[in-house]
PDB file of N, CA and C in Angstrom:
ATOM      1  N   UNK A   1      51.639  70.158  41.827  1.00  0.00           N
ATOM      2  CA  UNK A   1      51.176  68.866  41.416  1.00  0.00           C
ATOM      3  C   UNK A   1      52.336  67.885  41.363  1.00  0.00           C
ATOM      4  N   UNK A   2      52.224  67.120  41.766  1.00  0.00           N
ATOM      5  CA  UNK A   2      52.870  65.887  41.966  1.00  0.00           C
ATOM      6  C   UNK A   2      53.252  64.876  40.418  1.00  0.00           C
ATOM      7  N   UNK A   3      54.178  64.478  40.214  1.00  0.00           N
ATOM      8  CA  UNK A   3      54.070  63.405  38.926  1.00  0.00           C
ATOM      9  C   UNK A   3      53.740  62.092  39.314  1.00  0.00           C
ATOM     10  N   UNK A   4      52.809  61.411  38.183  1.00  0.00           N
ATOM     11  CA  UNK A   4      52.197  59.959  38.890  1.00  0.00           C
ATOM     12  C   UNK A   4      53.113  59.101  38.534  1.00  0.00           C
ATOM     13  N   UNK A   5      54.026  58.653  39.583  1.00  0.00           N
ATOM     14  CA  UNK A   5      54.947  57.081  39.134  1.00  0.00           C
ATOM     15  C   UNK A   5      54.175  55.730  38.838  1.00  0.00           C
ATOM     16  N   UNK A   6      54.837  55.499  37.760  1.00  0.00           N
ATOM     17  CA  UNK A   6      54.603  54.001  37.511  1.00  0.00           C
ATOM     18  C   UNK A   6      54.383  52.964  38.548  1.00  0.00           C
ATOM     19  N   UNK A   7      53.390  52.556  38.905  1.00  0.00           N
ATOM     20  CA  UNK A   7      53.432  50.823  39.665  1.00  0.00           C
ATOM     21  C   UNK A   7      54.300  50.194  39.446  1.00  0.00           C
ATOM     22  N   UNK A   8      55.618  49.567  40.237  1.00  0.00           N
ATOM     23  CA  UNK A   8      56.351  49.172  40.098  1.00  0.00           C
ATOM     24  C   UNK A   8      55.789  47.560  39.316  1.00  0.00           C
ATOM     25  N   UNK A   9      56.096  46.989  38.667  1.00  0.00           N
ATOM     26  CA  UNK A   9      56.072  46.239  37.745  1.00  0.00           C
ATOM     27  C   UNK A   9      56.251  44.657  38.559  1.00  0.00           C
ATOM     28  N   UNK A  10      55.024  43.698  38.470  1.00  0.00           N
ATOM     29  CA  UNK A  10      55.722  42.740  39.313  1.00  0.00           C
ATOM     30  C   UNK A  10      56.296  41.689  38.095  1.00  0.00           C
ATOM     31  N   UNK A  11      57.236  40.384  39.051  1.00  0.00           N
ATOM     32  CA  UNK A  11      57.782  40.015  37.968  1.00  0.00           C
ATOM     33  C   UNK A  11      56.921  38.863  37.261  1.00  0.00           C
ATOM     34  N   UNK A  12      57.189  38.598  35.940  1.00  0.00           N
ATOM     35  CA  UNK A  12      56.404  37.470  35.363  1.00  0.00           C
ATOM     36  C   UNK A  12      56.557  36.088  35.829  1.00  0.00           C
ATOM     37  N   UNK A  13      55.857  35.358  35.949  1.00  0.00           N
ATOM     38  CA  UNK A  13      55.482  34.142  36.537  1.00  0.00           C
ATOM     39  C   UNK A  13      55.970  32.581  34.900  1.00  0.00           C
ATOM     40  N   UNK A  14      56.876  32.293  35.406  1.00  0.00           N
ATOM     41  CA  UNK A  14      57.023  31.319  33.764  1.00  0.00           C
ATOM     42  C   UNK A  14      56.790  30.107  34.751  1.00  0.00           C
ATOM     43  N   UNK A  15      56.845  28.759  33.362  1.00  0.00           N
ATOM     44  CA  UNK A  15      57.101  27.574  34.356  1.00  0.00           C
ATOM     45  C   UNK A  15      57.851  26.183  33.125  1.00  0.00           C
ATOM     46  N   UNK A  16      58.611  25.801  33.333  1.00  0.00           N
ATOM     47  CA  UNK A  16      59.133  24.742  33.276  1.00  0.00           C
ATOM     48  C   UNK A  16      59.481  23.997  33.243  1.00  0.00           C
ATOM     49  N   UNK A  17      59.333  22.568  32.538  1.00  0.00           N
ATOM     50  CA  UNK A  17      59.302  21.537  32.444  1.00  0.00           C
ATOM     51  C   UNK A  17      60.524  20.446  31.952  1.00  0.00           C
ATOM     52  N   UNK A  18      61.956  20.172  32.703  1.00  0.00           N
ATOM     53  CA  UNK A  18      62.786  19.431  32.161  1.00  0.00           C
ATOM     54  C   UNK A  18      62.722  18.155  32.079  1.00  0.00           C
ATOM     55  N   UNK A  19      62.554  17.321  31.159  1.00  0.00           N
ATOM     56  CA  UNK A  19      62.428  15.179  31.752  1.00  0.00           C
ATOM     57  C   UNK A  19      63.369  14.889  31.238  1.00  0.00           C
ATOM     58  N   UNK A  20      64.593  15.601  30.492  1.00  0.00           N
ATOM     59  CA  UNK A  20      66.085  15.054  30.450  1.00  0.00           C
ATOM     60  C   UNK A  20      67.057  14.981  31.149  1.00  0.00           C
ATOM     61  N   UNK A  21      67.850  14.700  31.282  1.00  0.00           N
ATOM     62  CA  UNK A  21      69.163  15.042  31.694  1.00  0.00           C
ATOM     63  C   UNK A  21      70.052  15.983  30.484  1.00  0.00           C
ATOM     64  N   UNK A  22      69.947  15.168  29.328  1.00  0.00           N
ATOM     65  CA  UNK A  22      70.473  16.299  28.294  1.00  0.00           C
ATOM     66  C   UNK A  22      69.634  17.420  27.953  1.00  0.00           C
ATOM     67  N   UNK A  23      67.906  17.551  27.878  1.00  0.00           N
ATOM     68  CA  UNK A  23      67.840  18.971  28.022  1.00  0.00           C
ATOM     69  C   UNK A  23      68.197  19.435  29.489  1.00  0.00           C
ATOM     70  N   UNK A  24      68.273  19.410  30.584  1.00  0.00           N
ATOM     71  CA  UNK A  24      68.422  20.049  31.466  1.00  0.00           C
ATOM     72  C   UNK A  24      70.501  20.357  31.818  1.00  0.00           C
ATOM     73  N   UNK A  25      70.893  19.199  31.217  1.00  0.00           N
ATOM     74  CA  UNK A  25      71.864  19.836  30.664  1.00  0.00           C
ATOM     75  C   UNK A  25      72.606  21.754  30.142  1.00  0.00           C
ATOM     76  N   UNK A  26      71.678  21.604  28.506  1.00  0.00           N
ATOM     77  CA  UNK A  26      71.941  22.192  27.682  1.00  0.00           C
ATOM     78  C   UNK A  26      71.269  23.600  28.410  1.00  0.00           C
ATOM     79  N   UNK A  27      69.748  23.693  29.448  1.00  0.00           N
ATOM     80  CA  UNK A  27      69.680  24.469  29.651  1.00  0.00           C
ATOM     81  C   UNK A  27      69.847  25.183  31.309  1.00  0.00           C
ATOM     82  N   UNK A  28      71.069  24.485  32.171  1.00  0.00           N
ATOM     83  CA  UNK A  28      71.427  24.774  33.294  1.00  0.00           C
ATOM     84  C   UNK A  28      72.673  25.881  32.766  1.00  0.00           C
ATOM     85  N   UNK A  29      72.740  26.771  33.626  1.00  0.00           N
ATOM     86  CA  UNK A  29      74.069  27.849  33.147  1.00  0.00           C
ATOM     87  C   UNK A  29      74.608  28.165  34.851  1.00  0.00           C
ATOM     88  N   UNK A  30      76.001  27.059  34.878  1.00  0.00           N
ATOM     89  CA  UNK A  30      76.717  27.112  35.941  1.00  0.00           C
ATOM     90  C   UNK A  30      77.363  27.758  36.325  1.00  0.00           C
ATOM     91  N   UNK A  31      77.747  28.412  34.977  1.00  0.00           N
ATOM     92  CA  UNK A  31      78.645  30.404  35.025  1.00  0.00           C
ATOM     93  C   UNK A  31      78.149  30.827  35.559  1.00  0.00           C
ATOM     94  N   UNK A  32      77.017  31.176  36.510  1.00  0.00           N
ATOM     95  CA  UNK A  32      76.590  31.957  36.878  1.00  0.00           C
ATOM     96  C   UNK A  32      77.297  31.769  38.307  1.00  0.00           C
ATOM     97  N   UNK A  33      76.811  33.087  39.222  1.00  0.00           N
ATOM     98  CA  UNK A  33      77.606  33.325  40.502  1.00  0.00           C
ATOM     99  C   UNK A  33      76.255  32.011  41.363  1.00  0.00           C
ATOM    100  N   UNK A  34      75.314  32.426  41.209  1.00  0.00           N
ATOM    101  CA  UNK A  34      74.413  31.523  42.053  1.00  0.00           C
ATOM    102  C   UNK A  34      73.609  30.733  41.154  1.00  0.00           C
ATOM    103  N   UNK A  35      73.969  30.484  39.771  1.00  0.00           N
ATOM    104  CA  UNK A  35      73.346  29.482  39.056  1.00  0.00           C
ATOM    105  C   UNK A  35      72.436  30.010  38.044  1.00  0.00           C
ATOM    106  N   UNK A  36      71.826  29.454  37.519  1.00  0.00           N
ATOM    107  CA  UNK A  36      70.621  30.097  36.711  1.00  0.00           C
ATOM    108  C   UNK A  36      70.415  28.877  34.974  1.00  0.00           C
ATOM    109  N   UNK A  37      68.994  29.306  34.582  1.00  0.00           N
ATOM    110  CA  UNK A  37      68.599  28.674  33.714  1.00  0.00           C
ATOM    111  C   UNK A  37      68.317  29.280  32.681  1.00  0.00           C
ATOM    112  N   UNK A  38      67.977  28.793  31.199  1.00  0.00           N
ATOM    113  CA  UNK A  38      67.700  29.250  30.224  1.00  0.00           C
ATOM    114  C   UNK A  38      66.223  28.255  30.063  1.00  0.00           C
ATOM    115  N   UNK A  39      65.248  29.895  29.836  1.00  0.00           N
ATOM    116  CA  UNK A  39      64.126  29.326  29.586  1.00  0.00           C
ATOM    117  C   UNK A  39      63.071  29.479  28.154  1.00  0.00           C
ATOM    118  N   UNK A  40      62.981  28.322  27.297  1.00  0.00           N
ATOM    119  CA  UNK A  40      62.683  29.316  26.040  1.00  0.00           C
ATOM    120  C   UNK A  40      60.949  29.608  25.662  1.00  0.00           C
ATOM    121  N   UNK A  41      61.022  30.786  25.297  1.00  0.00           N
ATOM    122  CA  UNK A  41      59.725  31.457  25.684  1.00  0.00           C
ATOM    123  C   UNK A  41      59.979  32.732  24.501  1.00  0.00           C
ATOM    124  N   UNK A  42      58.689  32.829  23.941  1.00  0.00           N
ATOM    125  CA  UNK A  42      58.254  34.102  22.947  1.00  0.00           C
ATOM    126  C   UNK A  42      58.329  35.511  23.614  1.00  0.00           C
ATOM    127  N   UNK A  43      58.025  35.167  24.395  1.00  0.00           N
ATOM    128  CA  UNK A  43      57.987  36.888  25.243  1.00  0.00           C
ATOM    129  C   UNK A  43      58.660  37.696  25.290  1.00  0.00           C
ATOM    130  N   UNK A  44      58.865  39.275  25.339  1.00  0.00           N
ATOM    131  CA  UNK A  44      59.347  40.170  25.146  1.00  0.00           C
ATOM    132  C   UNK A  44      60.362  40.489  26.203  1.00  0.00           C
ATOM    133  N   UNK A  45      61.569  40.505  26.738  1.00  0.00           N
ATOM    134  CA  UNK A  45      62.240  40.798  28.280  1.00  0.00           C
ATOM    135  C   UNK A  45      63.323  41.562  27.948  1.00  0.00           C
ATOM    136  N   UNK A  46      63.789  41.874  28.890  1.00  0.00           N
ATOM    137  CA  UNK A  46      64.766  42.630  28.605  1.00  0.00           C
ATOM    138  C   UNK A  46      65.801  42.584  30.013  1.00  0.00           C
ATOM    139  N   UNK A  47      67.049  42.508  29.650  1.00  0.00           N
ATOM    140  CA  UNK A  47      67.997  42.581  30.691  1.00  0.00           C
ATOM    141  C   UNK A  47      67.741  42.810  31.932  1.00  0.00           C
ATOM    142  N   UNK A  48      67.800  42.521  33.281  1.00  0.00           N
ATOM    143  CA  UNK A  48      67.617  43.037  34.496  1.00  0.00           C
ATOM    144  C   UNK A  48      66.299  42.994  34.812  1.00  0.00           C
ATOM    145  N   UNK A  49      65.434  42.343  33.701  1.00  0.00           N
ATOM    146  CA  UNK A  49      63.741  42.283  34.327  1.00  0.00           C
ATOM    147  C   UNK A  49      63.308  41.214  35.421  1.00  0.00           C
ATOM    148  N   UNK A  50      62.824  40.799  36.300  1.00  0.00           N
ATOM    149  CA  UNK A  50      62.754  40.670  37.267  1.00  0.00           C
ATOM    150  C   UNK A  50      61.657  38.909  36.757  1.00  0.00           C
ATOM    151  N   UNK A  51      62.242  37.547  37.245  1.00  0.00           N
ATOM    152  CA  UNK A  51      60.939  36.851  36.543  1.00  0.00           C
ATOM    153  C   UNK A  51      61.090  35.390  38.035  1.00  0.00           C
ATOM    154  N   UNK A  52      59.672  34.833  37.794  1.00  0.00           N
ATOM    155  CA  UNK A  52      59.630  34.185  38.846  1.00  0.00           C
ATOM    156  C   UNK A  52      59.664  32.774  38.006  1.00  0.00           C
ATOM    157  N   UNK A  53      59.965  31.949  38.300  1.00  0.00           N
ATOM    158  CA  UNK A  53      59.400  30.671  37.639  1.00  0.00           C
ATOM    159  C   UNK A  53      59.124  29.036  38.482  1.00  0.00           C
ATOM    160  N   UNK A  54      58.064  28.288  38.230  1.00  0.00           N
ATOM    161  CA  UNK A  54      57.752  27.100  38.366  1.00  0.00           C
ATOM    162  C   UNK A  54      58.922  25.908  37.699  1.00  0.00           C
ATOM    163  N   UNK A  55      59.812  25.307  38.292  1.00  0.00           N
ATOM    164  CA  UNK A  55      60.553  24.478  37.977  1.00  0.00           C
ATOM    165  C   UNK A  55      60.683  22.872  38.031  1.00  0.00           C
ATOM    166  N   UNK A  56      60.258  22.030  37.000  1.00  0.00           N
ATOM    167  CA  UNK A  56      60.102  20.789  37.510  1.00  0.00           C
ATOM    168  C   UNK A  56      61.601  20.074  36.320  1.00  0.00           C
ATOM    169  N   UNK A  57      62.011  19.066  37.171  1.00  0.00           N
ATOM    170  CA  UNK A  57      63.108  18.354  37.104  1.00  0.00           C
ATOM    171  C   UNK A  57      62.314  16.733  37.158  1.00  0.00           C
ATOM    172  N   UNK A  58      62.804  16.692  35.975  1.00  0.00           N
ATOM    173  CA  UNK A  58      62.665  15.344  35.765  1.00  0.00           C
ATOM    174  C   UNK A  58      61.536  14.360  36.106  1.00  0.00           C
ATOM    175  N   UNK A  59      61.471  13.391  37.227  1.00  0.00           N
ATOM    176  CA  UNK A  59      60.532  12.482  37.667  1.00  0.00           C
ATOM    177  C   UNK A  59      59.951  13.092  39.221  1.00  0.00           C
ATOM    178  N   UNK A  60      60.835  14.181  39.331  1.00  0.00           N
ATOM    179  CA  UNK A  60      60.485  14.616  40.598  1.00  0.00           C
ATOM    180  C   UNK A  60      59.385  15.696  40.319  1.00  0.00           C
ATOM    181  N   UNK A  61      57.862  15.429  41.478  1.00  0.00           N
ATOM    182  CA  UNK A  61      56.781  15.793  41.096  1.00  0.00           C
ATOM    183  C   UNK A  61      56.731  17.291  41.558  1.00  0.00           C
ATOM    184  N   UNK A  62      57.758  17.445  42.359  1.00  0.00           N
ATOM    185  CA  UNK A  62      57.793  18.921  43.092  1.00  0.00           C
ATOM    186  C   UNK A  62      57.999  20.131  42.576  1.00  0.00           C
ATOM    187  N   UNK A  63      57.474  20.892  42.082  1.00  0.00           N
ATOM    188  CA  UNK A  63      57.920  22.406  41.293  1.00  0.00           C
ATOM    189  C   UNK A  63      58.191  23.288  42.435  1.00  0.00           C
ATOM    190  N   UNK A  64      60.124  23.235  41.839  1.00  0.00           N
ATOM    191  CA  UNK A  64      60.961  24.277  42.471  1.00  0.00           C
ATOM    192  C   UNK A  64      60.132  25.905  41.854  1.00  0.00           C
ATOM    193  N   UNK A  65      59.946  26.704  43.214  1.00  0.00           N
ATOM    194  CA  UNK A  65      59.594  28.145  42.840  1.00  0.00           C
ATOM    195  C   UNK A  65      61.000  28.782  42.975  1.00  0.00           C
ATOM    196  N   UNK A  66      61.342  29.806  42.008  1.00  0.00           N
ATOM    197  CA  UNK A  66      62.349  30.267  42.129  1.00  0.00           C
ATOM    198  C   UNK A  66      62.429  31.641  41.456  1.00  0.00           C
ATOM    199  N   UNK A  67      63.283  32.492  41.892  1.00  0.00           N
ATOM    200  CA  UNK A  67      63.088  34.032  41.491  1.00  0.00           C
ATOM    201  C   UNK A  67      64.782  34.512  40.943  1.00  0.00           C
ATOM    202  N   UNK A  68      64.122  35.160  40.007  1.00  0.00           N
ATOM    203  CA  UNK A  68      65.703  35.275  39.605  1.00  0.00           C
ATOM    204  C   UNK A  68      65.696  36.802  37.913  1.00  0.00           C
ATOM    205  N   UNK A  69      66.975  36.909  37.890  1.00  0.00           N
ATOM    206  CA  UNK A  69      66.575  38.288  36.926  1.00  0.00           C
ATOM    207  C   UNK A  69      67.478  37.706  35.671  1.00  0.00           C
ATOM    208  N   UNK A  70      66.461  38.122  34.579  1.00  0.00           N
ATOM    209  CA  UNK A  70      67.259  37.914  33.117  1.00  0.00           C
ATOM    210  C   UNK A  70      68.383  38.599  32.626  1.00  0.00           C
ATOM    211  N   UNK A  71      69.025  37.392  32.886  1.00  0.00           N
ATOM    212  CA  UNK A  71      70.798  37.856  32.053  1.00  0.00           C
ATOM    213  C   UNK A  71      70.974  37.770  30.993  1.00  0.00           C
ATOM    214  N   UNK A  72      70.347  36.566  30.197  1.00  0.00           N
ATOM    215  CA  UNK A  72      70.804  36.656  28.339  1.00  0.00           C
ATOM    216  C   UNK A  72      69.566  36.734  27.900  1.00  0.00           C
ATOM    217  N   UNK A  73      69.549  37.253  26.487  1.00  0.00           N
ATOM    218  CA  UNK A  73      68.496  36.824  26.072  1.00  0.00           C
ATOM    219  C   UNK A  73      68.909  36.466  24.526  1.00  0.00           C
ATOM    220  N   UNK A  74      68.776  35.544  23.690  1.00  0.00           N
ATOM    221  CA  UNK A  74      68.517  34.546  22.560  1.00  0.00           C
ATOM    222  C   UNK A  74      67.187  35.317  22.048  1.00  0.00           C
ATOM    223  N   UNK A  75      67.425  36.020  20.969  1.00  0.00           N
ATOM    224  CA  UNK A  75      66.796  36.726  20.219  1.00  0.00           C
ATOM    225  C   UNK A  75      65.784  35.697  19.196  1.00  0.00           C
ATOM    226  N   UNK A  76      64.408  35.418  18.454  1.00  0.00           N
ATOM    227  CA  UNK A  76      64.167  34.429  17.588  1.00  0.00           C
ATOM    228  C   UNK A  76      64.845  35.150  16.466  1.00  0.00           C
ATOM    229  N   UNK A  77      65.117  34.416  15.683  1.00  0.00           N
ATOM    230  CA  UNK A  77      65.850  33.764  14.411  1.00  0.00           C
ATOM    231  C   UNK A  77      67.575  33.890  14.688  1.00  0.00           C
ATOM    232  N   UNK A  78      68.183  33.636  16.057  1.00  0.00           N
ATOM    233  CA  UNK A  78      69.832  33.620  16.287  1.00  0.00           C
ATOM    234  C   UNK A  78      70.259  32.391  15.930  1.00  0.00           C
ATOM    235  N   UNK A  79      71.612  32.949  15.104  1.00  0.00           N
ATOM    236  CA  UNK A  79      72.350  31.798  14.577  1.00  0.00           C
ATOM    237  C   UNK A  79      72.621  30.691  15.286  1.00  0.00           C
ATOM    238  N   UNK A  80      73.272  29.825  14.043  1.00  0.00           N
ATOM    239  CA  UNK A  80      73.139  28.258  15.058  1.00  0.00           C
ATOM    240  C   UNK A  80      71.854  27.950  15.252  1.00  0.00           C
ATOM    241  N   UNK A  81      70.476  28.243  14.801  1.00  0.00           N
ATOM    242  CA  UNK A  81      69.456  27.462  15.258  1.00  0.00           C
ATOM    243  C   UNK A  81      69.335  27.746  16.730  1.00  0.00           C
ATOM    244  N   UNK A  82      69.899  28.314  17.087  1.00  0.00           N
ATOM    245  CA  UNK A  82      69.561  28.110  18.880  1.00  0.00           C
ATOM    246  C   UNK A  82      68.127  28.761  19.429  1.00  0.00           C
ATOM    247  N   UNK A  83      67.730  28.127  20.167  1.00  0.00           N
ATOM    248  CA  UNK A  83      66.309  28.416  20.459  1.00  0.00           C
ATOM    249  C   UNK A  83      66.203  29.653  21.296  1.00  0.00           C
ATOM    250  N   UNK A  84      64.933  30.460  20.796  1.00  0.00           N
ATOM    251  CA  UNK A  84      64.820  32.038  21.712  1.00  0.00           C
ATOM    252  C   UNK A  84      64.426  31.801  22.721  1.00  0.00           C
ATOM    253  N   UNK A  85      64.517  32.256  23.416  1.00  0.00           N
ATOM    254  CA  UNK A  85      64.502  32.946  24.810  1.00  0.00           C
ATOM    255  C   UNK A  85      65.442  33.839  25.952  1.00  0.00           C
ATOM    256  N   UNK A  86      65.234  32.909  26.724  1.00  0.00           N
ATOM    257  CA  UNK A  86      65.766  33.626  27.794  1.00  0.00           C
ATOM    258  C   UNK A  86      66.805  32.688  29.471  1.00  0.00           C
ATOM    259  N   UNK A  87      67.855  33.827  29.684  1.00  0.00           N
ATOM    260  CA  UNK A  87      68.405  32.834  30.611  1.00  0.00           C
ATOM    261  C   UNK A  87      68.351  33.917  31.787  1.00  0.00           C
ATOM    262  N   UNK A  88      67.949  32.737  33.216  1.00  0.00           N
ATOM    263  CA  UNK A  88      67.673  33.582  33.721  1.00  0.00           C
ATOM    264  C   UNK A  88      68.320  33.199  35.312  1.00  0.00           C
ATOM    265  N   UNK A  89      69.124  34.347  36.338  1.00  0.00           N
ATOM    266  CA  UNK A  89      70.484  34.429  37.287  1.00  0.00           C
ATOM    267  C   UNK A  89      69.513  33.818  38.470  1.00  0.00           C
ATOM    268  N   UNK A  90      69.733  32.856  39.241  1.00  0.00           N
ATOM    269  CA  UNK A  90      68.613  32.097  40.317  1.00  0.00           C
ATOM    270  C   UNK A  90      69.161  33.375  41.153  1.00  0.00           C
ATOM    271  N   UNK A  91      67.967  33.942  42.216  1.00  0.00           N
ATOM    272  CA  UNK A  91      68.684  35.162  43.286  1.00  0.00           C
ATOM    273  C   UNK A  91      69.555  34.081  44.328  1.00  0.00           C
ATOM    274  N   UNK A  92      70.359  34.549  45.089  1.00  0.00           N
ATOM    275  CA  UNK A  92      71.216  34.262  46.060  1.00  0.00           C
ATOM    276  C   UNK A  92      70.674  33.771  46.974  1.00  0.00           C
ATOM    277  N   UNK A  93      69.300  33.171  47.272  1.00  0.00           N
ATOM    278  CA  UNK A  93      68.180  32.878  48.242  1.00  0.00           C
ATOM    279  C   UNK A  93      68.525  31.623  48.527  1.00  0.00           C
ATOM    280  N   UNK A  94      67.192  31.154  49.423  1.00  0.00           N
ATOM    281  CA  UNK A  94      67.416  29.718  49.671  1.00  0.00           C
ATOM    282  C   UNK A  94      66.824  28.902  48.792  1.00  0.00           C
ATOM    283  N   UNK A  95      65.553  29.373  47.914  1.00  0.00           N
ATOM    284  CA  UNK A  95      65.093  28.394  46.790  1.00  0.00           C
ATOM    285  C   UNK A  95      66.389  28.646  45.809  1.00  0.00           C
ATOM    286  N   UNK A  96      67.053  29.891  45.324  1.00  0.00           N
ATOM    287  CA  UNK A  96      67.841  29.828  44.283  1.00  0.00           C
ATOM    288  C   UNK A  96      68.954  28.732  44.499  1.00  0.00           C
ATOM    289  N   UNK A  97      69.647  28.838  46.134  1.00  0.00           N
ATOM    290  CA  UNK A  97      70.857  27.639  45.875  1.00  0.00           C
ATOM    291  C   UNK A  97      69.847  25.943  46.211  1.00  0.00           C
ATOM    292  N   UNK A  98      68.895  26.336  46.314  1.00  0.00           N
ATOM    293  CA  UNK A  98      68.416  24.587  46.575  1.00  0.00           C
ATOM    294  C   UNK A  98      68.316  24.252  45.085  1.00  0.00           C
ATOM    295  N   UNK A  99      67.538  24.862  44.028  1.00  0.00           N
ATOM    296  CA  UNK A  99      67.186  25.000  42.853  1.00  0.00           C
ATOM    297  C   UNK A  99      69.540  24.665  41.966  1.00  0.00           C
ATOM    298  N   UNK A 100      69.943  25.107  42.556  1.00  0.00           N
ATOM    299  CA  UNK A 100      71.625  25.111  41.929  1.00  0.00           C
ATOM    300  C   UNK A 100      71.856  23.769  42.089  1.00  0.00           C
ATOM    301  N   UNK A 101      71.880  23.572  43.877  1.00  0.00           N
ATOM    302  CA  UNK A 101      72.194  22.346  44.404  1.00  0.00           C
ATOM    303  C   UNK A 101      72.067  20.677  43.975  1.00  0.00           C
ATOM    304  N   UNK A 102      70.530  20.863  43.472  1.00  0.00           N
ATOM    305  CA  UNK A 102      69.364  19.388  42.953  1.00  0.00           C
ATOM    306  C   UNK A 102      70.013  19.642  41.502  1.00  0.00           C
ATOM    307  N   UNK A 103      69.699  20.745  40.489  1.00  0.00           N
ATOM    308  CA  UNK A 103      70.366  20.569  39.403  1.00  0.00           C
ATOM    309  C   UNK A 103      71.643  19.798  39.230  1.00  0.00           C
ATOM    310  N   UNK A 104      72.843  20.479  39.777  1.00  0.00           N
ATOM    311  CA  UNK A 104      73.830  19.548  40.037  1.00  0.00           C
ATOM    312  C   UNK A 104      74.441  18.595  40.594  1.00  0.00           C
ATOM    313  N   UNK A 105      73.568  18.203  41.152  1.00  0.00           N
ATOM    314  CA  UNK A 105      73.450  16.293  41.611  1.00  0.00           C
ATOM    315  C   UNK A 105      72.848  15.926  40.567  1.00  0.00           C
ATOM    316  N   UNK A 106      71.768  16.176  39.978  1.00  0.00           N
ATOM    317  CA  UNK A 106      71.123  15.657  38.853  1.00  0.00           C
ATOM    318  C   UNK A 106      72.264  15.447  37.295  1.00  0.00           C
ATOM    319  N   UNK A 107      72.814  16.389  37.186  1.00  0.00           N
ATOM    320  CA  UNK A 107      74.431  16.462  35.896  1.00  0.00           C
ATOM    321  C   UNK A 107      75.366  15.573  36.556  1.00  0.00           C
ATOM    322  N   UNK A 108      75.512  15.588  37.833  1.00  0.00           N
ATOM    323  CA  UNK A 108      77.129  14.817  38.393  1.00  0.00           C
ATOM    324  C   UNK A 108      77.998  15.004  37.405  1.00  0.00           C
ATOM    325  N   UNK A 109      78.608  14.486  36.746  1.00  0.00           N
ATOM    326  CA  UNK A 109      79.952  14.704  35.868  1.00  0.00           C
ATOM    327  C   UNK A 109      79.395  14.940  34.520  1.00  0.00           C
ATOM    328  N   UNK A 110      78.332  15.390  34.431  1.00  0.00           N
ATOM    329  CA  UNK A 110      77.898  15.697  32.334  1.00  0.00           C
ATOM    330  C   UNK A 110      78.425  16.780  32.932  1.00  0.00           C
ATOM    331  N   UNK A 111      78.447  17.653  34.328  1.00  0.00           N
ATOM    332  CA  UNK A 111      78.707  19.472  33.596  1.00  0.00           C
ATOM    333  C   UNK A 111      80.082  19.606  33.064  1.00  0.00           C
ATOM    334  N   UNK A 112      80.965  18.803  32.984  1.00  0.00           N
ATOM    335  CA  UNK A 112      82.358  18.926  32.378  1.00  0.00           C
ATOM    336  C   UNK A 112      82.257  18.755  30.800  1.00  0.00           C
ATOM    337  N   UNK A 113      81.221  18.213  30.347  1.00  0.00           N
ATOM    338  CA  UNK A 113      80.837  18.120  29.125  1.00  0.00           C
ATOM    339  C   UNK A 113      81.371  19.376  28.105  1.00  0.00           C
ATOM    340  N   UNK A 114      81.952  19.096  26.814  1.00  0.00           N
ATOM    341  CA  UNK A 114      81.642  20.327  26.224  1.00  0.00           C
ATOM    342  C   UNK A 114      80.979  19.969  24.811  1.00  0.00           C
ATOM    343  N   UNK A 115      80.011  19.624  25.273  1.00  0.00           N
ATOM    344  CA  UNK A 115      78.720  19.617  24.592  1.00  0.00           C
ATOM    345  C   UNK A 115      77.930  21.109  24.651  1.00  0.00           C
ATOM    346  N   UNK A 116      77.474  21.546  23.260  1.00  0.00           N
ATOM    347  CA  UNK A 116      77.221  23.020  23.576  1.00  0.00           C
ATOM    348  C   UNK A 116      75.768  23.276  24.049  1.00  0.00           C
ATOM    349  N   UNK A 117      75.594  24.523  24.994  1.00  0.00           N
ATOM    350  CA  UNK A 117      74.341  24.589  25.639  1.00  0.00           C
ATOM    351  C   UNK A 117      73.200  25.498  24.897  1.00  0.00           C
ATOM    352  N   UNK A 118      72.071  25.562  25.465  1.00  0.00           N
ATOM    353  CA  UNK A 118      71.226  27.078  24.986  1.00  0.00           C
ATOM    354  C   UNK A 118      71.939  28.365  24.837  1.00  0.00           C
ATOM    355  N   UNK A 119      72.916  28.189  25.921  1.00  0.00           N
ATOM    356  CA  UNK A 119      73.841  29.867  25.728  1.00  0.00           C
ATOM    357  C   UNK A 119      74.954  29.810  25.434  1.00  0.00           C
ATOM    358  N   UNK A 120      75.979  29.051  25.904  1.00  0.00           N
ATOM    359  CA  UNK A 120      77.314  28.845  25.582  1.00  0.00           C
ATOM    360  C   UNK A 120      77.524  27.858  24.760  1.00  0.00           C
TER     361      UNK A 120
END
């Protein structure tokens, strides 16, 4: 007899809504090798889980789709008030660096800021 493997797990579907420049600021994370966002959300994740998300920027009506795996996660009730969720690594793709690219034309010189973010 054979053992029954798990269905590989697809990833969760979030979506996103920035109309700042200072929230989209606080929640762009440029440390990253190909970029990535912090998204805050109740849900349960865990390191290396796999998540897709709907991305809208500002006045622009277009929701960036983008795929990418959770690197931090912001526990609810973490010090500093900082809001729970989750930050999450854009993949190395072509939505992930278009999704890097528009973000940072959108900051131009705030990312030198050290104004503190969702994660750092």
């Amino acid at each position: 007899m054979s053992e029954a493997k798990p269905a590989p797990q697809r990833p969760s579907v979030l979506s996103l809504n920035i109309n700042s420049k200072s929230a989209l600021y606080a929640a762009f994370m440029p440390h990253l090798r190909s970029g990535g966002i912090f998204i805050p959300t109740t849900r349960s994740y865990t390191i290396g889980d796999e998540v897709f998300m709907l991305l809208s920027l500002m006045d622009d009506p277009a929701k960036l789709p983008i795929a990418g795996t959770v690197v931090w996660i912001t526990p609810a009730g973490a010090q500093n008030g900082r809001a729970q969720g989750i930050g999450v690594h854009f993949n190395n793709d072509e939505s992930g660096q278009e999704a890097r690219r528009k973000i940072e034309g959108l900051l131009g010189g705030v990312m030198q800021s050290a104004r503190p973010t969702h994660t750092l």
